[in-house]
C-alpha atoms as a PDB file:
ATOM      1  CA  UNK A   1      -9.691 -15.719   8.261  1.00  0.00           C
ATOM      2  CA  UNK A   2      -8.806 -12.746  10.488  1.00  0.00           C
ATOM      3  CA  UNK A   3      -5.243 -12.346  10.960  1.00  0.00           C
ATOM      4  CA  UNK A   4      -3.721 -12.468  14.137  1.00  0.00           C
ATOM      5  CA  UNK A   5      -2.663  -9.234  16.002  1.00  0.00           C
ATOM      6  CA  UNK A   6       0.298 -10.896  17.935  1.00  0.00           C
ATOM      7  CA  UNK A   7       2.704 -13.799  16.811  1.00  0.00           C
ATOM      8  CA  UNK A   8       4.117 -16.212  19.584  1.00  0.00           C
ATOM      9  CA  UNK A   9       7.519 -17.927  18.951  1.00  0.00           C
ATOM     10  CA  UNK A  10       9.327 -20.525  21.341  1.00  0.00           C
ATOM     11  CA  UNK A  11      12.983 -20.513  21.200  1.00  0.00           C
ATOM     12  CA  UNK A  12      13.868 -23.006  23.498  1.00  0.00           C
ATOM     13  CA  UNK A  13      12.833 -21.641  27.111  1.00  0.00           C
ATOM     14  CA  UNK A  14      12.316 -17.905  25.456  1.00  0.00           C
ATOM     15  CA  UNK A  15       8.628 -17.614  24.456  1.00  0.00           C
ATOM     16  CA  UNK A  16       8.854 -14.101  21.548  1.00  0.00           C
ATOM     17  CA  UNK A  17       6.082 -12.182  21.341  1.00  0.00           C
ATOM     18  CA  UNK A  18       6.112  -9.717  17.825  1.00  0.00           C
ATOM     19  CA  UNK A  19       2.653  -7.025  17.836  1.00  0.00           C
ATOM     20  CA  UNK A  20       1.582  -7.413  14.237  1.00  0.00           C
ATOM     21  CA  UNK A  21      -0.510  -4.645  13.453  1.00  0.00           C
ATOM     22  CA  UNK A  22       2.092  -2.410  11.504  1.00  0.00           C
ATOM     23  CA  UNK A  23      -0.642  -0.649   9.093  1.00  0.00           C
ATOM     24  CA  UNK A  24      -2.044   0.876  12.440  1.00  0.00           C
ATOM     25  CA  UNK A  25       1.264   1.537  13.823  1.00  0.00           C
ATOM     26  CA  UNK A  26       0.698  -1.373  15.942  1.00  0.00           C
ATOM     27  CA  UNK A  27      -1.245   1.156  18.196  1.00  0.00           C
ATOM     28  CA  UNK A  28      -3.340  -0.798  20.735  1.00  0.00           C
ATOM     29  CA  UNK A  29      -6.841  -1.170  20.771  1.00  0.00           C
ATOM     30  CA  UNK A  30      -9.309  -3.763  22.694  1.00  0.00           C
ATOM     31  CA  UNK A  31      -8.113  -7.024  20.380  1.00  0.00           C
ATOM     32  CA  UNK A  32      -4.966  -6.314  20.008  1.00  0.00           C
ATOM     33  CA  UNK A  33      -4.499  -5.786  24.449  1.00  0.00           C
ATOM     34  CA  UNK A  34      -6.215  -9.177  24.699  1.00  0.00           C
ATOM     35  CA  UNK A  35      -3.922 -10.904  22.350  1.00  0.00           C
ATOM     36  CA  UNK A  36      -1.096  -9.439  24.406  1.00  0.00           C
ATOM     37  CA  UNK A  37      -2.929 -10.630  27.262  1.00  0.00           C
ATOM     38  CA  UNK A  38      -2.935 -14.088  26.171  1.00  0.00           C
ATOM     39  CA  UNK A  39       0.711 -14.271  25.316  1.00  0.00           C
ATOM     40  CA  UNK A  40       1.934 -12.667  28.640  1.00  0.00           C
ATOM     41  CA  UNK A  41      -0.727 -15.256  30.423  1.00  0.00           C
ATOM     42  CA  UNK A  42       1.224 -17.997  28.462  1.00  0.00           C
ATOM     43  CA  UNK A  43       4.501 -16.910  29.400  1.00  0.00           C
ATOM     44  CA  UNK A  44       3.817 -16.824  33.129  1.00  0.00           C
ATOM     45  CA  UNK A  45       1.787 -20.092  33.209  1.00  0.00           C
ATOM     46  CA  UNK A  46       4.312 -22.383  31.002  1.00  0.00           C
ATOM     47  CA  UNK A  47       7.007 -23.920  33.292  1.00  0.00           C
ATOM     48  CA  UNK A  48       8.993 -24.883  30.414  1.00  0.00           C
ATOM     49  CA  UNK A  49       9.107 -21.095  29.591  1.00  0.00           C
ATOM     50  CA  UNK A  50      12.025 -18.575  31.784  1.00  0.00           C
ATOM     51  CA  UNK A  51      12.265 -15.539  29.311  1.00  0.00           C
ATOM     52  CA  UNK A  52      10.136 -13.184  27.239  1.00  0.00           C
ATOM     53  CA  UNK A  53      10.793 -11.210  24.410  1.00  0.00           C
ATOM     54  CA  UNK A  54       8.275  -8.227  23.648  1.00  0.00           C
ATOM     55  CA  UNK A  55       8.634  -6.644  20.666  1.00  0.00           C
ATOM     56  CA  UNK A  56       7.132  -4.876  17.789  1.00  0.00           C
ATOM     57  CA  UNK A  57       7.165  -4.746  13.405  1.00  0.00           C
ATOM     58  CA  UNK A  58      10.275  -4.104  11.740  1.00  0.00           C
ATOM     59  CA  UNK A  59       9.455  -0.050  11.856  1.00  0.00           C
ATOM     60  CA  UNK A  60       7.615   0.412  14.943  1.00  0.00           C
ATOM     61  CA  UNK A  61       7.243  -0.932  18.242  1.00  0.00           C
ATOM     62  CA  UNK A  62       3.727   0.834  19.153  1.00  0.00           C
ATOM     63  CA  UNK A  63       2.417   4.064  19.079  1.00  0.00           C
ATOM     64  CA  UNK A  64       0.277   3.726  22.223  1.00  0.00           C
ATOM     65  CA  UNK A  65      -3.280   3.582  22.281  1.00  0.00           C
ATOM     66  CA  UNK A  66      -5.173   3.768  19.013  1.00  0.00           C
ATOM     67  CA  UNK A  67      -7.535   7.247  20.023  1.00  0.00           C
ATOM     68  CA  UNK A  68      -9.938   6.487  16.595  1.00  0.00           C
ATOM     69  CA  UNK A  69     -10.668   3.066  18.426  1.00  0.00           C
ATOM     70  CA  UNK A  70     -12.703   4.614  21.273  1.00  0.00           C
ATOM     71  CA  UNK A  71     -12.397   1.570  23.059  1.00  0.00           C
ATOM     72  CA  UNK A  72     -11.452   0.103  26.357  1.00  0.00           C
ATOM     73  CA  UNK A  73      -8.292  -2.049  26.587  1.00  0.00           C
ATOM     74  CA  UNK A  74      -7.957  -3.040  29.870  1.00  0.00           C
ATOM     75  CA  UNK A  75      -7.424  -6.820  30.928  1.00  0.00           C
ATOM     76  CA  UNK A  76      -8.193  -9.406  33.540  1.00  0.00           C
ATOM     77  CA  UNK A  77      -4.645 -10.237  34.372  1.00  0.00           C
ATOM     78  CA  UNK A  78      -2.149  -7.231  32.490  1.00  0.00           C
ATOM     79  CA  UNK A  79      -4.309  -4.036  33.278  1.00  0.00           C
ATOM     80  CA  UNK A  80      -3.838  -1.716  30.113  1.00  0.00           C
ATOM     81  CA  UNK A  81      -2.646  -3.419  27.398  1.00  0.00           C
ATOM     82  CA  UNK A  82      -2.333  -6.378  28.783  1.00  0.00           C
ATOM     83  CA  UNK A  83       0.744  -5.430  30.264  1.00  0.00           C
ATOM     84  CA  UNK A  84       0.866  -2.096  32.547  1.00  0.00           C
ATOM     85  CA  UNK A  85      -0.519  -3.728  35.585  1.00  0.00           C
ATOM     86  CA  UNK A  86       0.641  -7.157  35.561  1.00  0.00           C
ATOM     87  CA  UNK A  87       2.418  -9.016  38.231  1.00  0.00           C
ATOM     88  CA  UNK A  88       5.185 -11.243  37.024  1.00  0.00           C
ATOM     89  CA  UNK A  89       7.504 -13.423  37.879  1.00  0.00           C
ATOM     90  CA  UNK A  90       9.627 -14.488  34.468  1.00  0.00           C
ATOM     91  CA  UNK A  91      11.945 -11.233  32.813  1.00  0.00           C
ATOM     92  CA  UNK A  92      10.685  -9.576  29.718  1.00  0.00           C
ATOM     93  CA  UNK A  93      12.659  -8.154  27.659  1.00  0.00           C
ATOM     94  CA  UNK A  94      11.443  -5.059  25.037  1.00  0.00           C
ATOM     95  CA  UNK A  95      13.028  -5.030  22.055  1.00  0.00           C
ATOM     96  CA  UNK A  96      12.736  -2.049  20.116  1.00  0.00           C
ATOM     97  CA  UNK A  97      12.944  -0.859  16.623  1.00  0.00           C
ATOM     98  CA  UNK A  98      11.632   2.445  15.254  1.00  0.00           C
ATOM     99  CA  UNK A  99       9.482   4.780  17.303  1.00  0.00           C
ATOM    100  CA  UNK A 100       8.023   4.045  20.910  1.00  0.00           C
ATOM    101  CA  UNK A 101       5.352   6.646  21.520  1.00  0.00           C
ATOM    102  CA  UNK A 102       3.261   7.366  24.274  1.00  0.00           C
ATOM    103  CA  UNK A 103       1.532   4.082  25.392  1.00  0.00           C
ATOM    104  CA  UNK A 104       4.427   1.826  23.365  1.00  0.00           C
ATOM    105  CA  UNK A 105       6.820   3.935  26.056  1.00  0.00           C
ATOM    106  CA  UNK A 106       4.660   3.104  29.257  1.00  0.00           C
ATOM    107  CA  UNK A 107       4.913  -0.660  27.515  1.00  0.00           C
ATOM    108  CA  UNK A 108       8.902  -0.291  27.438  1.00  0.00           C
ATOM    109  CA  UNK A 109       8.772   0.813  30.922  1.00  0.00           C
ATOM    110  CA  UNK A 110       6.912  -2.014  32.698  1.00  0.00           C
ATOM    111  CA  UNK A 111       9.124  -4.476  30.537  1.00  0.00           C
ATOM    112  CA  UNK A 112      12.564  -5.691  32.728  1.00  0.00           C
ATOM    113  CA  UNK A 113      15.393  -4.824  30.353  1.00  0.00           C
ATOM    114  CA  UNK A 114      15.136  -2.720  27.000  1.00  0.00           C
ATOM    115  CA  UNK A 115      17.060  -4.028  23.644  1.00  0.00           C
ATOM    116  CA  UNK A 116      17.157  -0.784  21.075  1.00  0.00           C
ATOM    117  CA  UNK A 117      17.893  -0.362  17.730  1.00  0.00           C
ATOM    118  CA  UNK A 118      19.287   3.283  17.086  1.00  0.00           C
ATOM    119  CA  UNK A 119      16.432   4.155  15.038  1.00  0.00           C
ATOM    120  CA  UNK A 120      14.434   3.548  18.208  1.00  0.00           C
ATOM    121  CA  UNK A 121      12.985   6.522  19.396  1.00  0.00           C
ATOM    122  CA  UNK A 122      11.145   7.313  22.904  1.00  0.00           C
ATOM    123  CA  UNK A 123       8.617   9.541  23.736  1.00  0.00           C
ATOM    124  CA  UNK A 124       5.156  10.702  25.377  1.00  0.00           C
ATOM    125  CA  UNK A 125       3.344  13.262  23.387  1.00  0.00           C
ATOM    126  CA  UNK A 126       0.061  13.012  25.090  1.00  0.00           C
ATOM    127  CA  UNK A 127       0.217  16.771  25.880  1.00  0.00           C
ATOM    128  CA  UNK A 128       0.198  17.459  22.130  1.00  0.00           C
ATOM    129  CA  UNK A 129      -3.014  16.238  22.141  1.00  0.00           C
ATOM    130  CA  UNK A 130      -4.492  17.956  25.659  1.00  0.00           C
ATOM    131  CA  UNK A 131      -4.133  14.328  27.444  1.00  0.00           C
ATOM    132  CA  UNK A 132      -2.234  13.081  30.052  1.00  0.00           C
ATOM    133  CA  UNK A 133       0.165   9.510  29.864  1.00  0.00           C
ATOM    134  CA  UNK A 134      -2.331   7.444  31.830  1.00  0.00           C
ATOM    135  CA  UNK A 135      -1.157   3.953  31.409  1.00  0.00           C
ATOM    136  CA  UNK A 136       2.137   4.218  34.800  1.00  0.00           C
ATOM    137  CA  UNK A 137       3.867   6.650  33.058  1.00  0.00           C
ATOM    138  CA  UNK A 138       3.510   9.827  34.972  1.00  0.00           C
ATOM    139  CA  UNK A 139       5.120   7.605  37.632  1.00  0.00           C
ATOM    140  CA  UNK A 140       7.451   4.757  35.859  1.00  0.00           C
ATOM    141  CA  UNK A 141       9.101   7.578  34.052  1.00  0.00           C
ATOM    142  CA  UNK A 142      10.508  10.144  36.541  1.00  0.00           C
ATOM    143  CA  UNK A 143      10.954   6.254  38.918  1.00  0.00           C
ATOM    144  CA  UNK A 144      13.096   5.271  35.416  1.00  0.00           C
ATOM    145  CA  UNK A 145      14.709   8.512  34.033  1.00  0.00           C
ATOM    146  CA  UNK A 146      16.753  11.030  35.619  1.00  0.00           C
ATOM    147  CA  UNK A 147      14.183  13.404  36.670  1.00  0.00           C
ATOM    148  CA  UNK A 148      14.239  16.076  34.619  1.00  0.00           C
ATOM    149  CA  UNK A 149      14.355  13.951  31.579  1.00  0.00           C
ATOM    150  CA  UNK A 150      11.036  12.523  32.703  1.00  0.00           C
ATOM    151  CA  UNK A 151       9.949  16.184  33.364  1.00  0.00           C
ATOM    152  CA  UNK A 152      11.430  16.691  29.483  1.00  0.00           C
ATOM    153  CA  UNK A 153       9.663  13.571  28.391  1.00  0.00           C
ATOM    154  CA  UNK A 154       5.652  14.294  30.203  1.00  0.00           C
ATOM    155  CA  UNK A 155       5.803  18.193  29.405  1.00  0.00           C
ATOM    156  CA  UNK A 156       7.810  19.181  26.164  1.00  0.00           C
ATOM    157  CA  UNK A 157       6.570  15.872  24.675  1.00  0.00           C
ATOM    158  CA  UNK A 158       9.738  15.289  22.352  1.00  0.00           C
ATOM    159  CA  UNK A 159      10.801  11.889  21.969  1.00  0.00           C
ATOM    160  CA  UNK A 160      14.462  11.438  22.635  1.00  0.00           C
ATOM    161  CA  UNK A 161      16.784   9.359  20.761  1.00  0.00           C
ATOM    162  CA  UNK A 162      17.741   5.503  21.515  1.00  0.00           C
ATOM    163  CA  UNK A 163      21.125   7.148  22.150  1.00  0.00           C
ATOM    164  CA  UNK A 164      19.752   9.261  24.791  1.00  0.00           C
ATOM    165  CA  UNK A 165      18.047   6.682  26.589  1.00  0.00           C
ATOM    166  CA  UNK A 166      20.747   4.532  26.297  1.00  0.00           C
ATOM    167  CA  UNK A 167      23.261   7.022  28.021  1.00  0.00           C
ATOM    168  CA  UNK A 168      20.260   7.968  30.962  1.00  0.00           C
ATOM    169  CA  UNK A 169      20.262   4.112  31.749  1.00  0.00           C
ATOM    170  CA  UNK A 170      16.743   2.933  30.465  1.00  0.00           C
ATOM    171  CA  UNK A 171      18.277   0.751  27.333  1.00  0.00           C
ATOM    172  CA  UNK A 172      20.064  -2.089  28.359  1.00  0.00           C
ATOM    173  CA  UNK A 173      21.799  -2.492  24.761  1.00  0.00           C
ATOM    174  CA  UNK A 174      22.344  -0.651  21.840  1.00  0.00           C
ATOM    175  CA  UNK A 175      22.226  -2.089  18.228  1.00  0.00           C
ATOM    176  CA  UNK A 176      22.167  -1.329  14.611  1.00  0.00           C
ATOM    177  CA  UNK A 177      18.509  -0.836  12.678  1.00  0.00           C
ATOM    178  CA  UNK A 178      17.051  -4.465  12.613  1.00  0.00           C
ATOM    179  CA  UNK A 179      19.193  -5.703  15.492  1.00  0.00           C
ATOM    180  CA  UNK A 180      17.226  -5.390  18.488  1.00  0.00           C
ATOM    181  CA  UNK A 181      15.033  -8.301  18.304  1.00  0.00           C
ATOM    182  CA  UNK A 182      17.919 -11.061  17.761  1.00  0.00           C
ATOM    183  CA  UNK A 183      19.942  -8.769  20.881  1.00  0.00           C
ATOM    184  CA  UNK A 184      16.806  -9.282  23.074  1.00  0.00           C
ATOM    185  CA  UNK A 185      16.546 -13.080  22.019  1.00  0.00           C
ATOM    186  CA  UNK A 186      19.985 -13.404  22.837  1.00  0.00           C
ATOM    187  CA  UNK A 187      19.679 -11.469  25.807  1.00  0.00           C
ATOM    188  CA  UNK A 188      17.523 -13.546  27.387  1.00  0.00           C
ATOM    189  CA  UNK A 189      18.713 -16.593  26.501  1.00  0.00           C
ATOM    190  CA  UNK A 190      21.484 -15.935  29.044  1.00  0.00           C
ATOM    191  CA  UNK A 191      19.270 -15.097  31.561  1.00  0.00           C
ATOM    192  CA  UNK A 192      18.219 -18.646  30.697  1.00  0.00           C
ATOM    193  CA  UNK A 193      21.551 -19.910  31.768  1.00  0.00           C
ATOM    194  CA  UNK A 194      20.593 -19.149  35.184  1.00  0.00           C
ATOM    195  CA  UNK A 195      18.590 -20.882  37.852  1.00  0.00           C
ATOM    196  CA  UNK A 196      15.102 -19.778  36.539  1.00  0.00           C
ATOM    197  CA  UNK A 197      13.547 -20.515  39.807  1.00  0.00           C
ATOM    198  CA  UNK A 198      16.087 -17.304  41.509  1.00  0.00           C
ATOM    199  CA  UNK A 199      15.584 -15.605  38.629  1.00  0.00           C
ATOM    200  CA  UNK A 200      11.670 -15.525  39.209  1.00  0.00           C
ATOM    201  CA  UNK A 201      11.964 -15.217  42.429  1.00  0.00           C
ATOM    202  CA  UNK A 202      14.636 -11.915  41.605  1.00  0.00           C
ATOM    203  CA  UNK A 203      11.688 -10.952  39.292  1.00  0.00           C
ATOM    204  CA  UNK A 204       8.891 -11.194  42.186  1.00  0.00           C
ATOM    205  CA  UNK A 205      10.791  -9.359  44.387  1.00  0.00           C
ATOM    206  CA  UNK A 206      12.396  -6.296  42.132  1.00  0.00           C
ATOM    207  CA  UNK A 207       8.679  -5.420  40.834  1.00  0.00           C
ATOM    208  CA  UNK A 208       6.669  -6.282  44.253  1.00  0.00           C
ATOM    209  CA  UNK A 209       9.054  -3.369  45.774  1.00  0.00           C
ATOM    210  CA  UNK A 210       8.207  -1.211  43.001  1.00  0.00           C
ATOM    211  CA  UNK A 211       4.510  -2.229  42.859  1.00  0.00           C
ATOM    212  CA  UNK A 212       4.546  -1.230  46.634  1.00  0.00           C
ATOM    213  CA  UNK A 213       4.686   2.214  45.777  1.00  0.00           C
ATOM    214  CA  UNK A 214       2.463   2.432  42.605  1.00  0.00           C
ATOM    215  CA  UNK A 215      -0.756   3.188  45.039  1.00  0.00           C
ATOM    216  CA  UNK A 216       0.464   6.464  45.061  1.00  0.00           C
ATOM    217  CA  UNK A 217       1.127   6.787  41.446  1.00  0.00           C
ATOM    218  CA  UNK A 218      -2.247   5.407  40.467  1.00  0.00           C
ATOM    219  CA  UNK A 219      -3.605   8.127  42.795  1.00  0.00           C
ATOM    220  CA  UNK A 220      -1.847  11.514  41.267  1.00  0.00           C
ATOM    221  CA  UNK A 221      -2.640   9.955  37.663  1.00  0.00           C
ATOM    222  CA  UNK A 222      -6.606  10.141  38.163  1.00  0.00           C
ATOM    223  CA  UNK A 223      -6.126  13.245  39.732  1.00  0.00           C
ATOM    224  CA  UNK A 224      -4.393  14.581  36.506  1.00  0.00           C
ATOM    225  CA  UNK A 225      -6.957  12.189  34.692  1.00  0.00           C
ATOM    226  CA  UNK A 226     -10.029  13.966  36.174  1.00  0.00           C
ATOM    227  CA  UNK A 227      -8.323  17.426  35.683  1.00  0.00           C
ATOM    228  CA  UNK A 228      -8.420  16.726  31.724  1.00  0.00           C
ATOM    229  CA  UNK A 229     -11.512  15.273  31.307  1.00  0.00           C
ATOM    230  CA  UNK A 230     -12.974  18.444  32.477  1.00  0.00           C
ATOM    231  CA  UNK A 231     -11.348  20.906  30.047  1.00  0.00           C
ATOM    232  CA  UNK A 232     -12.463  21.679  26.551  1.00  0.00           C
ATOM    233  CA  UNK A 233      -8.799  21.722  26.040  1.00  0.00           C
ATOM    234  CA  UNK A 234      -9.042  17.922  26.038  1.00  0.00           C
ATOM    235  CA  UNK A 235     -11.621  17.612  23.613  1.00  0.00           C
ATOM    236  CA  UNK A 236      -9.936  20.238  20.776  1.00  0.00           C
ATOM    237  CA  UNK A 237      -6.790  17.844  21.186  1.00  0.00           C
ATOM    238  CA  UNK A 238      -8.525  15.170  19.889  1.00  0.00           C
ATOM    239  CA  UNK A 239     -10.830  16.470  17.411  1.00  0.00           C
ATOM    240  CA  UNK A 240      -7.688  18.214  16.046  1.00  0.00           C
ATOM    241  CA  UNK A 241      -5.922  14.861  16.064  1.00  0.00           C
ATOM    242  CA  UNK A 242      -8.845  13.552  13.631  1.00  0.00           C
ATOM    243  CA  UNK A 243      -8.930  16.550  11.726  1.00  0.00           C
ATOM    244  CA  UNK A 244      -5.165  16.041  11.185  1.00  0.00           C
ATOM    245  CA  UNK A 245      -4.512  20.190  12.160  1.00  0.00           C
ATOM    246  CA  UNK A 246      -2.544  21.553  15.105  1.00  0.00           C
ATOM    247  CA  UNK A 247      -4.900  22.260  17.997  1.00  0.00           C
ATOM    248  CA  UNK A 248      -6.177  25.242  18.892  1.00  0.00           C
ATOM    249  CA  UNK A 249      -6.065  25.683  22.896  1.00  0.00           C
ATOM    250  CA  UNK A 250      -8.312  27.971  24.926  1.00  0.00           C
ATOM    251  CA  UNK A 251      -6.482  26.882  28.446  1.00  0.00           C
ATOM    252  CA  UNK A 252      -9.615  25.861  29.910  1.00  0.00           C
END
């Protein structure tokens, strides 16, 4: 029996979504963006559901997209993951323990509200590797973080601390390692106390204004996109990410 990649739980109206694929880091590939997929498309379709929880395994949330894959995880419904290019109408909630890298960031950031443990940590190394974030966040981030922190985030390629992101707005709520998922839970159970039908329709009309304006990001992202996949640079990234050495770049 093949285990499952993601674990749905209902909590009374709070449908809680865990990524189970800790030996890979829960890094996505095609199976695990369609299990996603599914969830999310439960979430939105069940009336009796007002609140999501998105989270990950008790020492990661996700690493982003699993490179050794080589596959394509884009959905009907989510876009990337499952997630990046959907268009809801109930709040989701990340909660986050241990490191959010990369695609697990761009995740975070199309996610309402961020719960964080202080062992969570933040980042988008794709430059380490001679890529580019390519999953919103060359646009959610500097539309999230103060701008030079998104500048810090896309070019150094650090990850910065729960703390940090706490104090530059993006967490909503700071907790203690292994707290994050029962903060979220409770999180959006009062949200739940609300009318859910103007809280959907606060939903709808928060990300439709910000949707408005992701043409634009979409845009400069395949022009970065098309810059990369013509260097050589981008290839030695990831052949030194599977030879497990520090790449060697040519600029070019």
């Amino acid at each position: 029996m093949t285990a499952l990649l993601v674990e749905t739980i209902r909590d009374e109206h709070v449908l809680v979504i865990s990524l189970c694929r800790e030996d890979k880091r829960n890094a996505i590939n095609r199976a695990l963006a369609f299990e996603i997929d599914a969830a999310l498309n439960e979430l939105d379709d069940d009336p009796d559901l007002w609140a999501g929880v998105l989270t990950g395994t008790p020492k990661v949330f996700s690493a982003g997209s699993d490179i050794a894959a080589r596959e394509d995880y884009n959905t009907p419904r989510g876009g990337e993951y499952g997630i990046i290019r959907r268009s809801r109408r109930k709040p989701l909630i990340a909660a986050v323990e241990g490191p959010a890298l990369g695609g697990g960031l761009e995740i975070a950031l199309a996610c309402d509200l961020v719960v964080a443990a202080r062992t969570a940590r933040f980042g988008l190394p794709e430059v380490r590797r001679g890529l580019v974030p390519t999953s919103a966040g060359l646009f959610r981030a500097p539309h999230t973080f103060p701008l030079n922190l998104a500048r810090e985030l896309i070019l150094v390629g650090d990850p910065i601390s729960a703390e940090r992101a706490h104090a530059a707005g993006f967490v909503n709520a700071l907790t203690d390692e292994g707290g994050a998922l029962a903060a979220a839970v409770a999180l959006a159970k009062r949200i739940c106390l609300n009318g859910p039908v103007a809280v959907q329709a606060c939903v709808a009309a928060i990300n439709g204004q910000l949707a408005a304006g992701d043409a634009a990001g979409w845009a400069a992202t395949q022009v970065a996109m098309d810059a990369i996949l013509a260097s050589e640079d981008m290839q030695e990234g990831i052949q030194a990410f599977f030879d497990k050495r520090p790449p060697q770049w040519r600029g070019q």
